[in-house]
Structure formats: C-alpha cells, structure tokens
C-alpha atoms as a PDB file:
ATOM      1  CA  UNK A   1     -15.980  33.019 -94.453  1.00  0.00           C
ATOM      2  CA  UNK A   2     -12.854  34.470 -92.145  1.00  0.00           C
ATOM      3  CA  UNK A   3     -12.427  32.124 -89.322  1.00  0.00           C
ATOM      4  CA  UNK A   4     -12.477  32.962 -85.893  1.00  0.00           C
ATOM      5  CA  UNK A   5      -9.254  34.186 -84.536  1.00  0.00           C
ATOM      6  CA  UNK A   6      -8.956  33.456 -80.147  1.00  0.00           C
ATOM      7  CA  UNK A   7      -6.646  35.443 -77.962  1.00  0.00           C
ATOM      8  CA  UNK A   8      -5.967  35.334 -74.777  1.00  0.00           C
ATOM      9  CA  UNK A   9      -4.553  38.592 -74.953  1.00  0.00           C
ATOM     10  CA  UNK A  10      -6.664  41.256 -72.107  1.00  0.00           C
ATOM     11  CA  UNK A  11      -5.999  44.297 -73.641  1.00  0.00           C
ATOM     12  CA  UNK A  12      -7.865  43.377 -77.118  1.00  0.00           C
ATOM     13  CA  UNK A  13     -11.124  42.279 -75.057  1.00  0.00           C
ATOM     14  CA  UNK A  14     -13.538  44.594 -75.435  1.00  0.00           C
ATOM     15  CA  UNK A  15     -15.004  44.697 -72.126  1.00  0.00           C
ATOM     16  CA  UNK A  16     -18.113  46.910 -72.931  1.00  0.00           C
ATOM     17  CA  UNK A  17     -19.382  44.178 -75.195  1.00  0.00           C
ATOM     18  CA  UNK A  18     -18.685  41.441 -72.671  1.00  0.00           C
ATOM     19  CA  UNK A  19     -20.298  43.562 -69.914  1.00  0.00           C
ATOM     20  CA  UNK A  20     -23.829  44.537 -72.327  1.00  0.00           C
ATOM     21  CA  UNK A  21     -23.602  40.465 -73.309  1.00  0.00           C
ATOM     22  CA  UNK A  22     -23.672  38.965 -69.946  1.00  0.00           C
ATOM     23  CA  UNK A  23     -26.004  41.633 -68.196  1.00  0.00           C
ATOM     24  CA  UNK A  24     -28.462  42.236 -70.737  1.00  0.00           C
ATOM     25  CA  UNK A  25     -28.718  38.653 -73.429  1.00  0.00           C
ATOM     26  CA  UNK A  26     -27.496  36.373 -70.755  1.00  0.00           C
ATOM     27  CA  UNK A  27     -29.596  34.343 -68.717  1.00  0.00           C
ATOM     28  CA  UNK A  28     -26.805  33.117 -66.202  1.00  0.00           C
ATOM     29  CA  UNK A  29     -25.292  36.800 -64.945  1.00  0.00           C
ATOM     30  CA  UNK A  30     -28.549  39.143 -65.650  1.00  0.00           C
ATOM     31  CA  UNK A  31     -27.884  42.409 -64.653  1.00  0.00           C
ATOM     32  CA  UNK A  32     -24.368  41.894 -63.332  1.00  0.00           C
ATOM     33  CA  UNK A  33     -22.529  45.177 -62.394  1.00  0.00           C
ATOM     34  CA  UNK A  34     -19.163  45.836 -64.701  1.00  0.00           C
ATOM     35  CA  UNK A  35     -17.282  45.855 -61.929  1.00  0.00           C
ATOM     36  CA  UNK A  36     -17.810  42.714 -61.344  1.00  0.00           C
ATOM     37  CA  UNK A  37     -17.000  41.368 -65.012  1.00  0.00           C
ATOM     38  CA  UNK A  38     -14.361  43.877 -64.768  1.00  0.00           C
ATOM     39  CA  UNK A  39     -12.695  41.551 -61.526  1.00  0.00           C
ATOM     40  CA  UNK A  40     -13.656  38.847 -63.341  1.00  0.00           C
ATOM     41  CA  UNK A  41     -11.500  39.047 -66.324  1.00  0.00           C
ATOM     42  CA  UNK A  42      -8.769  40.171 -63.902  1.00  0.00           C
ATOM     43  CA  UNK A  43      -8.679  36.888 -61.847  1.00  0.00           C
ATOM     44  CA  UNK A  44      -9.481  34.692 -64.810  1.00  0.00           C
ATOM     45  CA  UNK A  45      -7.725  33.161 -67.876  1.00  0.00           C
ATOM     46  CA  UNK A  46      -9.778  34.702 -71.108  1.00  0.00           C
ATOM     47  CA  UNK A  47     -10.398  33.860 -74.454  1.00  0.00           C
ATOM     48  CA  UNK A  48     -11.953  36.539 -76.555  1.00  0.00           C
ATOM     49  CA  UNK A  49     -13.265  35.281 -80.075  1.00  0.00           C
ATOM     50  CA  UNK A  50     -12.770  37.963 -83.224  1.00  0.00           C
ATOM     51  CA  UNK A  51     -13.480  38.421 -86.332  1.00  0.00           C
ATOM     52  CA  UNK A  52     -11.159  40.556 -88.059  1.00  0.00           C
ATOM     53  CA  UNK A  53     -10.922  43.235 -85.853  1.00  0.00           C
ATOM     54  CA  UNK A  54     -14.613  43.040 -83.485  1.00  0.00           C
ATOM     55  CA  UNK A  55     -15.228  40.792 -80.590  1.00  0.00           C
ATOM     56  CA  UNK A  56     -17.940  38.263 -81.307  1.00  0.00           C
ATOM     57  CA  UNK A  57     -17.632  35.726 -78.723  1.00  0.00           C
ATOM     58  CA  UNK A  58     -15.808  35.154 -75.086  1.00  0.00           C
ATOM     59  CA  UNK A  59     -14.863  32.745 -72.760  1.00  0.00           C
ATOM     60  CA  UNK A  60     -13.249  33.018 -69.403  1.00  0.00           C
ATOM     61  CA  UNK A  61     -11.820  29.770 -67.195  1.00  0.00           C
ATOM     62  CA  UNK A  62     -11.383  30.112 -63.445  1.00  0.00           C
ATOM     63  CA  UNK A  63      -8.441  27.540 -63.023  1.00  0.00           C
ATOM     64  CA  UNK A  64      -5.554  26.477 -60.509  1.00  0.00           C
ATOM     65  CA  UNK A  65      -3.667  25.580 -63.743  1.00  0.00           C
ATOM     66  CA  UNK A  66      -3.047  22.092 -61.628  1.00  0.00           C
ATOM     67  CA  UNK A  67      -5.671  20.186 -60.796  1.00  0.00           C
ATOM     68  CA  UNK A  68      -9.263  22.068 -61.926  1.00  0.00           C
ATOM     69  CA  UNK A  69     -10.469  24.599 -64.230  1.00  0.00           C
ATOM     70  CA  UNK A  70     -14.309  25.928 -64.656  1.00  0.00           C
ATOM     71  CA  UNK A  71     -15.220  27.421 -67.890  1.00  0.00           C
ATOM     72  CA  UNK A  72     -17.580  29.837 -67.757  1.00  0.00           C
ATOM     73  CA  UNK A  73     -19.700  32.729 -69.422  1.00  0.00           C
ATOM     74  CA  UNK A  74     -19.040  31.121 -72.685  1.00  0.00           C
ATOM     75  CA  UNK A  75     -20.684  32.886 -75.414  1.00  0.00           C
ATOM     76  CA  UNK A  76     -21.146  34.115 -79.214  1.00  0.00           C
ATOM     77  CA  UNK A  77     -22.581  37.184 -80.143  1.00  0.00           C
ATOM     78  CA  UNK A  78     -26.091  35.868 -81.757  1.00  0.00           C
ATOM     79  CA  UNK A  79     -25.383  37.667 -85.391  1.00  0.00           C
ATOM     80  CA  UNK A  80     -22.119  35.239 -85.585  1.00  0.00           C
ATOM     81  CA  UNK A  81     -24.069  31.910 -84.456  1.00  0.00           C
ATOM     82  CA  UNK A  82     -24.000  28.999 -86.920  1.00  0.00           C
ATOM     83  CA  UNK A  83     -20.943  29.730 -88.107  1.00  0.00           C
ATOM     84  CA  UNK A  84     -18.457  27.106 -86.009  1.00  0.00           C
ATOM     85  CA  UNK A  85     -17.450  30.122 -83.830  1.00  0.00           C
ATOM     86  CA  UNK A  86     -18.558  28.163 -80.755  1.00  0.00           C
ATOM     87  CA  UNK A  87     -16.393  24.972 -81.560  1.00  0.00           C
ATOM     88  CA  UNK A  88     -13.231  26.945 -82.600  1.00  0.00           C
ATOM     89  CA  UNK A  89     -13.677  28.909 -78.939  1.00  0.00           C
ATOM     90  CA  UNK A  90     -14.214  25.889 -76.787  1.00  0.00           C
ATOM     91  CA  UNK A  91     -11.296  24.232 -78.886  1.00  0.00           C
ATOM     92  CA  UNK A  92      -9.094  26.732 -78.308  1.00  0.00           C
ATOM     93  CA  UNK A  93      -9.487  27.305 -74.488  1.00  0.00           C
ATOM     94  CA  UNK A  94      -9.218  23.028 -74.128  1.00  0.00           C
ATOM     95  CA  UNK A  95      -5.869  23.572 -76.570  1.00  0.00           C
ATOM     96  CA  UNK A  96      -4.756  26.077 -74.199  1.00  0.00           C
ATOM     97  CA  UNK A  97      -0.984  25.217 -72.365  1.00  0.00           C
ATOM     98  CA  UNK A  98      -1.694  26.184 -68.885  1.00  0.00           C
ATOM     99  CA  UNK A  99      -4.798  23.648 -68.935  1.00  0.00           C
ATOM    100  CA  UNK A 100      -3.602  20.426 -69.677  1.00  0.00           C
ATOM    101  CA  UNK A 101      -2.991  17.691 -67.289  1.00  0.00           C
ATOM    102  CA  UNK A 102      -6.096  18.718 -65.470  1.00  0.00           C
ATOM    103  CA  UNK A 103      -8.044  16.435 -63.672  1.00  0.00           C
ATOM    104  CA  UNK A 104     -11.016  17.906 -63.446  1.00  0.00           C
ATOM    105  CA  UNK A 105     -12.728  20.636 -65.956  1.00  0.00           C
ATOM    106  CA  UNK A 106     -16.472  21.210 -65.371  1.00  0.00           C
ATOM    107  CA  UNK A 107     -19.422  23.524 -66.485  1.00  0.00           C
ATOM    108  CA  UNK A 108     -22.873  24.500 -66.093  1.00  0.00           C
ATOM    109  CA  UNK A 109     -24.955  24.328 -69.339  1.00  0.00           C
ATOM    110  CA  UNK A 110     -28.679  24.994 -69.755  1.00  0.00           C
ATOM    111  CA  UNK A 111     -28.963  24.145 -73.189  1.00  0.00           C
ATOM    112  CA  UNK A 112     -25.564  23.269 -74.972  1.00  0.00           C
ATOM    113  CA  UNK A 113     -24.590  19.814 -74.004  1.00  0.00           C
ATOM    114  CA  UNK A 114     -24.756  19.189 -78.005  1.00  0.00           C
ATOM    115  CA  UNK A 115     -21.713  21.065 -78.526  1.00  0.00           C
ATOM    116  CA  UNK A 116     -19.622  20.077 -75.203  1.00  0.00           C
ATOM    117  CA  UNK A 117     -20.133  16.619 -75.827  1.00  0.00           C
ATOM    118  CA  UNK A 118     -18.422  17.329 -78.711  1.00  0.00           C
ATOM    119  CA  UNK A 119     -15.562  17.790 -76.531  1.00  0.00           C
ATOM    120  CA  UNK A 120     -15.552  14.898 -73.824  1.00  0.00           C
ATOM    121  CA  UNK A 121     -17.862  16.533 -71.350  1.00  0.00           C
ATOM    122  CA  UNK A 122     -20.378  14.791 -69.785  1.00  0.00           C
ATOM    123  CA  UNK A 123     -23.411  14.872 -67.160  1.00  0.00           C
ATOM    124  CA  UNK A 124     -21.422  14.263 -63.283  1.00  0.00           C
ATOM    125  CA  UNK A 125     -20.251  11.045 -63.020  1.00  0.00           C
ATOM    126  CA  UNK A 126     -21.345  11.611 -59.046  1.00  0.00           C
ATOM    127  CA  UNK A 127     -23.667  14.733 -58.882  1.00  0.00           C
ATOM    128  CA  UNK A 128     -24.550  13.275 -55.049  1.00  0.00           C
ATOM    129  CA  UNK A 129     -20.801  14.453 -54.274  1.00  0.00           C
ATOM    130  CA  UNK A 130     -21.057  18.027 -55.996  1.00  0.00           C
ATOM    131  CA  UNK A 131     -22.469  20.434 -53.681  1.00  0.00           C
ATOM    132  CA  UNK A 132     -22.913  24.363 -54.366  1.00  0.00           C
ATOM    133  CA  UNK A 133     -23.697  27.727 -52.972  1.00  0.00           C
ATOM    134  CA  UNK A 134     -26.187  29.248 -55.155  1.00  0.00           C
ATOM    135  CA  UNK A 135     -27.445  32.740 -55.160  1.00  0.00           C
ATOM    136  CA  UNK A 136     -29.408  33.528 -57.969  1.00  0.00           C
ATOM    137  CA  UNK A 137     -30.258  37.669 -57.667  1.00  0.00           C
ATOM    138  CA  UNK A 138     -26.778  38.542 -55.984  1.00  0.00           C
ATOM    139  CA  UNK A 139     -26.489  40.734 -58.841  1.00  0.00           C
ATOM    140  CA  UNK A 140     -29.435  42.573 -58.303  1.00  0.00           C
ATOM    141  CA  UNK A 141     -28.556  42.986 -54.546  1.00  0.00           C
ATOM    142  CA  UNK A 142     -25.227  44.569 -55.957  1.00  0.00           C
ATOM    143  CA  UNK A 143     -26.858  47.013 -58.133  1.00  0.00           C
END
C-alpha cells in the first residue's frame, strides 16, 4: 500500500475536491460557498494528503505560529479510510516547524476523539472558561 504523502504546498491542493468535501459529505461546513474555502486556504496553513498524484484527505490550521493554533476541517476522502491516512495527516501537521512551542492547540470533534487522543488531545481542561460565537446556517445565509 503507497503511503500517504502531506504537503503543505497550495498550488497542489485541489480545491474543487476540498470545496465538494466540506459542502456536500461534511457535517461541520454544509453547504459552504467556495469562496469561502477559497479565503480559507488563503489565510490558513494547509496540509493536503495524496496518494500518488490525487488528493484524498486535507487539513487546514488557523495559527499565530506563537502561542495557538486550531486545526480544522480535517478530513479523508471515505474510499481511502482505514488505511492510517488520518494518523499520518494529523502527524504531519503536529510535526510541522511553524507549530511547535505552542501553548495551546485545540479542536472540535464530533466523533474522533479515538484518533486525537492518539495525539495528546484531550476534553478542556476548563470548558467553563471557553466561550464561542456559534452560527450554525451562516452558510446558508451566504448562499
């Protein structure tokens, strides 16, 4: 089995795939416009997942590369799952150079606290200190 191979590199992602992903399989950005994912590669530090030459899985980290980073829209295309694609991903973006020394790195699962576990995340130490702005159909107001 060929291994996963991660790049940070923009210009490989294929931004049609990340765009169909997240607004059609994902349950987290359901119908989001690509204009949006398109600003939100732009202003984020990327990982795109491939084997041999296709995309099969993304990640994207919003980060101050000093104190905090937020990984996000982490995902494998489902005809790759079971495969360690997921670990190799999350272990390269927590590999990465610009995101060490953090002191915070957070993210929202629904159902994969299995595999970031894996990793050293855990539930909020404090969850009474969090706080958040949530709007759950912005994208549909956007459409």
């Amino acid at each position: 089995m060929e291994e996963l191979r991660v790049s940070t590199d923009k210009r490989e992602l294929d931004v049609d795939l990340i765009h169909r992903f997240l607004a059609e399989e994902s349950t987290w950005a359901a119908g989001i416009p690509r204009e949006l994912v398109e600003r939100s590669i732009q202003h984020s530090l990327c990982f795109g997942g491939y084997y041999g030459a296709t995309q099969v899985a993304f990640a994207r980290v919003v980060s101050d590369y000093a104190t905090f980073a937020n990984l996000v829209d982490v995902f494998v295309l489902p005809t790759y799952r079971g495969r360690g694609y997921s670990k190799a991903l999350v272990a390269a973006v927590l590999a990465h150079p610009r995101l060490q020394g953090l002191r915070r790195f957070t993210l929202a699962t629904w159902d994969a606290h299995g595999l970031y576990s894996q990793f050293g995340f855990a539930p909020l130490r404090q969850p009474e200190t969090f706080m958040e702005r949530h709007v759950p159909n912005v994208y549909a107001a956007a459409r």
